[in-house]
Protein backbone atom coordinates (compact mmCIF):
# COMPACT_ATOMS: atom_id res chain seq x y z
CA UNK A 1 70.35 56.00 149.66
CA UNK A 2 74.37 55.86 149.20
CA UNK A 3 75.23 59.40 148.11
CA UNK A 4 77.75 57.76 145.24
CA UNK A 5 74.15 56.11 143.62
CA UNK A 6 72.14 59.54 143.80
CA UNK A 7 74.88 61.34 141.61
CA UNK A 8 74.54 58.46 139.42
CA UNK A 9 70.96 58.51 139.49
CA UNK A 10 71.03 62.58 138.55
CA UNK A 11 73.66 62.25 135.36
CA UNK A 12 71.58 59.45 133.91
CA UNK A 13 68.42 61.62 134.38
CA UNK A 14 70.54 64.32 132.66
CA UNK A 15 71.84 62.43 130.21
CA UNK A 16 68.30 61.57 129.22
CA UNK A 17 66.93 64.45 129.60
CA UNK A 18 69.48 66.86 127.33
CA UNK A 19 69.51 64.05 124.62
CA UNK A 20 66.13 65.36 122.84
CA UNK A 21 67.31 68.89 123.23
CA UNK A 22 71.08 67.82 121.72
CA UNK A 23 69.20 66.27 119.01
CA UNK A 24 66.81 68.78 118.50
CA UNK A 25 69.40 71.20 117.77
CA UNK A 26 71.32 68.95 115.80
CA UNK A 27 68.03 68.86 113.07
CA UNK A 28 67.53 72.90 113.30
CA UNK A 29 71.33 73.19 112.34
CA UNK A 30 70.48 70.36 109.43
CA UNK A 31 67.62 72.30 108.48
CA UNK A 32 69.01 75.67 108.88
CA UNK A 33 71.57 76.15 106.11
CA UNK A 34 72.95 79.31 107.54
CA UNK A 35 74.17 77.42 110.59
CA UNK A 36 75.59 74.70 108.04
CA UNK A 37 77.73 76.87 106.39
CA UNK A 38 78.66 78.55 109.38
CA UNK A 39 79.88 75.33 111.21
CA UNK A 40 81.51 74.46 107.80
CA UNK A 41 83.40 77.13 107.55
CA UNK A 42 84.66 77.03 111.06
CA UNK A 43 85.86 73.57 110.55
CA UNK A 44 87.25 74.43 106.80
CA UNK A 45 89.33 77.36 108.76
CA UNK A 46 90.99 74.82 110.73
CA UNK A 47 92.28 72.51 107.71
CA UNK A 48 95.84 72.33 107.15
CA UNK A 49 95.29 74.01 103.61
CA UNK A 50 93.73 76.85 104.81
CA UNK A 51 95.76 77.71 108.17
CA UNK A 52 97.48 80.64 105.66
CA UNK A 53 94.53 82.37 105.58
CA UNK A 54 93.94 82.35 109.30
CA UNK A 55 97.73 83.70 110.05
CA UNK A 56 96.73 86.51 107.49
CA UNK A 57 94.10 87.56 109.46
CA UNK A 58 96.51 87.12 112.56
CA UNK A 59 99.29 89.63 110.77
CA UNK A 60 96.96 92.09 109.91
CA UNK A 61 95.81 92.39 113.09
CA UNK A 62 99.11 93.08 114.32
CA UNK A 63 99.55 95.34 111.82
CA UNK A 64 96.69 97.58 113.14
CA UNK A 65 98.04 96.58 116.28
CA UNK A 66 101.50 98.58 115.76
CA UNK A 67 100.11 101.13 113.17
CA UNK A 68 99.82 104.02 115.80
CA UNK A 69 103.72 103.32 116.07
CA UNK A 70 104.51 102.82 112.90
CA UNK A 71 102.45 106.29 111.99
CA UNK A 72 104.30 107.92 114.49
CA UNK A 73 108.27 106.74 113.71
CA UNK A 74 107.84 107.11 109.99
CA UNK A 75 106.68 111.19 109.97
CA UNK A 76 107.38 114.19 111.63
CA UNK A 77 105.42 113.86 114.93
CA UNK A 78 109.13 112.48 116.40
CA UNK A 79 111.47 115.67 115.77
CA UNK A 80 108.27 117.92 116.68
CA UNK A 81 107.49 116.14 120.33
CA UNK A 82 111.53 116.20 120.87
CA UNK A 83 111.93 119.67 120.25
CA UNK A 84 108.31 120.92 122.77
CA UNK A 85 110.01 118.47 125.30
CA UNK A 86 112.97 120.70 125.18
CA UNK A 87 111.35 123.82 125.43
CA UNK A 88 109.40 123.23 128.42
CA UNK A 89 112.32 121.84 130.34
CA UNK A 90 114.20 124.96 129.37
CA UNK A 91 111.53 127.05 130.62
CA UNK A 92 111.43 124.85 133.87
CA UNK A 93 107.28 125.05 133.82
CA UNK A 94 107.17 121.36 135.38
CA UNK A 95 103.68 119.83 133.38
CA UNK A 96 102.38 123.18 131.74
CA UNK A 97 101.55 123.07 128.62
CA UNK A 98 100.23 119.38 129.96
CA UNK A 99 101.60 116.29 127.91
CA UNK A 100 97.88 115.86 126.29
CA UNK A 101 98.34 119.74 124.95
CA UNK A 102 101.70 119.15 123.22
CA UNK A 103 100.51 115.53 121.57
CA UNK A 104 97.79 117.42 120.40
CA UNK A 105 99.53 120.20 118.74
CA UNK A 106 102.28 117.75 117.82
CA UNK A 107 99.30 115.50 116.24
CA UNK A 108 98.01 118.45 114.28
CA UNK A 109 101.32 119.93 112.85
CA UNK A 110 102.26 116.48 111.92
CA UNK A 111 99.03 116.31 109.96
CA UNK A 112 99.74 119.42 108.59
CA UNK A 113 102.94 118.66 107.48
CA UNK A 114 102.32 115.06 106.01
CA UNK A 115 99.61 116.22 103.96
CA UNK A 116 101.47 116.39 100.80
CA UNK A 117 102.38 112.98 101.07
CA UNK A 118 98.89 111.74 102.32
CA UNK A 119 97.72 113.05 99.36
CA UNK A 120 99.80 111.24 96.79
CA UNK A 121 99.72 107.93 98.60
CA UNK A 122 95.87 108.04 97.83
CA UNK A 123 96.56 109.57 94.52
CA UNK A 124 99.01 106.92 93.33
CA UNK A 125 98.21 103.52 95.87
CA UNK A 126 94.65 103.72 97.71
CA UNK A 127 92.43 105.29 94.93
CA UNK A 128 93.49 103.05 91.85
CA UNK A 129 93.61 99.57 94.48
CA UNK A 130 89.24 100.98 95.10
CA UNK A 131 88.82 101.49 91.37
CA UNK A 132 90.58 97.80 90.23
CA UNK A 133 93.31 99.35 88.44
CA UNK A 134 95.56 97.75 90.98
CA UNK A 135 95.16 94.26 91.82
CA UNK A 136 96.73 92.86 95.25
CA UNK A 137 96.66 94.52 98.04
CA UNK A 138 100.62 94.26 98.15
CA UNK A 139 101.21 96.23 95.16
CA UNK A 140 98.69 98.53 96.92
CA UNK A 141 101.64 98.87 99.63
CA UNK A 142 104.17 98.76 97.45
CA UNK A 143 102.76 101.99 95.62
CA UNK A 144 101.88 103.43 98.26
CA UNK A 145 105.52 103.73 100.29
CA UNK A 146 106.79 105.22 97.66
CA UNK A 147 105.78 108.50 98.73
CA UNK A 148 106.59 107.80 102.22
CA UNK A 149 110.37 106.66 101.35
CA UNK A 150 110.60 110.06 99.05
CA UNK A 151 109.46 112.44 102.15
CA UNK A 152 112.26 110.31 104.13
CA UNK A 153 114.40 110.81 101.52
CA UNK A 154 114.04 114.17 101.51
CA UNK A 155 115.12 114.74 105.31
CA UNK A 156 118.18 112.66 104.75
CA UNK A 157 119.48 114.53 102.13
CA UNK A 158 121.90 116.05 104.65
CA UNK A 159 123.08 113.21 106.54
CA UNK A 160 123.77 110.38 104.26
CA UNK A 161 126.05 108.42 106.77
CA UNK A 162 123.12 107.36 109.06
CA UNK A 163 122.00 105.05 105.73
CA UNK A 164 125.75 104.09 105.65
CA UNK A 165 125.73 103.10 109.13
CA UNK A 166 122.52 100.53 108.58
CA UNK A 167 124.24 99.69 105.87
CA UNK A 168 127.25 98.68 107.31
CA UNK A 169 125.48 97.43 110.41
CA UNK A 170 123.43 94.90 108.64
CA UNK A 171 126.77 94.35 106.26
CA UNK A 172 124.42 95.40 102.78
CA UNK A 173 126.05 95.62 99.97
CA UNK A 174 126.40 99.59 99.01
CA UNK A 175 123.34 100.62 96.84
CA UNK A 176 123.86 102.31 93.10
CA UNK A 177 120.04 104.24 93.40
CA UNK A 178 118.30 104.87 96.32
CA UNK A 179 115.76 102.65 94.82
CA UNK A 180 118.42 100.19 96.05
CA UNK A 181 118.27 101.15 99.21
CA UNK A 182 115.86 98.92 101.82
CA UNK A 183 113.08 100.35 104.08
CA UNK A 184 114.30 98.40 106.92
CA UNK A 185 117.75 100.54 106.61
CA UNK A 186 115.30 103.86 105.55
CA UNK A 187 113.49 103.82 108.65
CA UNK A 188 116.13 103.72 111.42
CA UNK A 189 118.15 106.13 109.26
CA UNK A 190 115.00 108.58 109.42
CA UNK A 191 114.47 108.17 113.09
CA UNK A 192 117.78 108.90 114.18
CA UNK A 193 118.28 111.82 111.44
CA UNK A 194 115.05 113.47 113.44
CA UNK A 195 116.48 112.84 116.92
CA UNK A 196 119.46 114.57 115.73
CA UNK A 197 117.89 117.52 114.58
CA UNK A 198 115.58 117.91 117.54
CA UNK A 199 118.26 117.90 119.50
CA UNK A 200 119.88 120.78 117.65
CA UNK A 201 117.17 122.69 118.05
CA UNK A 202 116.78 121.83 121.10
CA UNK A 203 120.45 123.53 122.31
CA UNK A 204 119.44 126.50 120.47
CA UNK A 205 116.38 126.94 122.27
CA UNK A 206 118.17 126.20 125.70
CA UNK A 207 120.68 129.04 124.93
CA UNK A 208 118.65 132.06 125.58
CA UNK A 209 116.50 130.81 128.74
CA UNK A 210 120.38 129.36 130.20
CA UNK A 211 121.36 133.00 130.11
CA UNK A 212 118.13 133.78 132.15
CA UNK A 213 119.09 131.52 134.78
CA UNK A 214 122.42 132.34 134.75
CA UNK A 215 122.18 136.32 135.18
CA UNK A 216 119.72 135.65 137.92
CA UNK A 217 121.55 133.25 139.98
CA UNK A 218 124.38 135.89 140.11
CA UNK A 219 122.31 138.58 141.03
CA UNK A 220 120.81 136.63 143.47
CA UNK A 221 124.05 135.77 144.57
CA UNK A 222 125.49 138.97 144.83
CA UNK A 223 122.26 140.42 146.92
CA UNK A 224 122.86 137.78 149.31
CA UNK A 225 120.01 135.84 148.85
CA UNK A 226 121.58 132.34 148.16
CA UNK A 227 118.83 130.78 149.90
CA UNK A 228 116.21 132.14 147.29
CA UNK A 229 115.73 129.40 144.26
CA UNK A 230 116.52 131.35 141.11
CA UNK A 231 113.91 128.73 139.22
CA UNK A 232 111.23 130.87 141.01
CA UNK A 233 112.71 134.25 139.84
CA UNK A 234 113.65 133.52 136.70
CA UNK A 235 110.26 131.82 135.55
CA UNK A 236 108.79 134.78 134.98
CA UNK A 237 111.22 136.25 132.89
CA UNK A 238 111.89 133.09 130.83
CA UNK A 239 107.70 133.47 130.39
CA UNK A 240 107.55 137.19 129.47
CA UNK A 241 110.66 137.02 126.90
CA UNK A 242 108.80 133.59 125.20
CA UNK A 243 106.01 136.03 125.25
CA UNK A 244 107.51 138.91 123.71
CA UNK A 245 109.51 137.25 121.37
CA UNK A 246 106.20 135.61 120.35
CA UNK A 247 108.01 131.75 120.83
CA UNK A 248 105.31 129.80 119.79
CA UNK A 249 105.21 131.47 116.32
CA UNK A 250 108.92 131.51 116.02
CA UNK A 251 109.02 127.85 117.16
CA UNK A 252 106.38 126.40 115.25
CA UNK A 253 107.67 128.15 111.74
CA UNK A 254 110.75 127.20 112.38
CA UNK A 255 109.85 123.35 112.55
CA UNK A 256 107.35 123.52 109.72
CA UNK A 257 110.00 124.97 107.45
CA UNK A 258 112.42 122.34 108.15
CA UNK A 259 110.51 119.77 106.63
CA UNK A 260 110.12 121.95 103.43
């Protein structure tokens, strides 16, 4: 037989016999009015009237999407990475503490920190939106950054002219209140306020371990031994005065207290 007549032979045989089973499920789908609504609201999803809907879902999942960057920009976790950065490239240890140790610690100070203003965010925003008092889910928000703006606020104090750059940037008019003022200048005013300031620290932590390196190097030097790395003598010095001096405690105040 003419191969081109078998395959027609097979899809009519498969036409005829899928056509009870097609049917078949077409009546349990009648029948089963779970399925109904299912398939209606599938189709309903796709109507021009209720494409808004579907984009909201879209958003929000971009929102969750970012939200582990958007946590991490709008608190102190930036200034407090910064600053360990520094100190272990001052102390030349390469990878120790490891990067997972110093997220960690960073995680847990930031935590710390923020817990003030975790706490009035639910007070004010998430625990009256659960209990009806507040009604959309944007005035949730709205509510709810208000403690978030005051805490940036608060670290800005000292540095008005990064808002006045945004400001001038993005040519805003110049705010009366700093109700007035927009997140989307707030933000990258707060991020590069806490760059600044870890870097600050960061020289000031670089001063003491620089004089390490710099005493060795000339005794090295002036022994002869120029071919001897003063990294590998002056590591353990730069580790027994952090130890001494008991660093971490010093360091770790220190950056609490600035965000008093």
């Amino acid at each position: 037989m003419n191969p081109r007549i078998k395959a027609l032979v097979l899809v009519l045989l498969g036409i005829l016999l899928f056509a009870p089973a097609v049917s078949a499920q077409d009546e349990a789908i009648d029948e089963n009015p779970l399925g109904t609504n299912l398939i209606e609201a599938v189709r309903q999803a796709g109507e021009s009237e209720n494409i808004s809907t579907t984009l909201l879902i879209f958003f929000l999942l971009t929102i969750l999407t970012l939200a582990p960057a958007i946590l991490v920009m709008t608190t102190s976790f930036t200034r407090i990475i910064v600053v360990f950065g520094f100190l272990r490239q001052a102390m030349a240890t390469q990878q120790s503490p490891p990067n997972q140790v110093l997220i960690g610690v960073a995680l847990l100070l930031t935590f710390f920190i923020m817990r003030p203003t975790y706490e009035r965010m639910h007070e004010v925003a998430l625990l009256p939106y659960i209990e009806g008092e507040i009604a959309t889910p944007q005035e949730a928000f709205n509510t709810a950054l208000g403690p978030m703006r005051d805490f940036m606020f608060r670290q800005l104090n000292n540095s008005p002219r990064d808002i006045a750059l945004f400001l001038e940037i993005g040519d805003l008019e110049r705010p009366e209140t700093k109700d007035d003022i927009p997140t989307t200048v707030l933000l990258p005013a707060f991020i590069l306020n806490e760059m600044r300031i870890a870097f600050q620290i960061g020289f000031i932590i670089y001063i003491p371990f620089l004089i390490i390196d710099m005493v060795v190097a000339s005794t090295l030097m002036a022994m002869g031994m120029m071919m001897l790395p003063p990294v590998f003598v002056s590591l353990p010095f730069k580790i027994i005065l952090f130890v001494l001096a008991d660093g971490w405690l010093l360091l770790i105040g220190s950056l609490v207290r600035s965000f008093a």
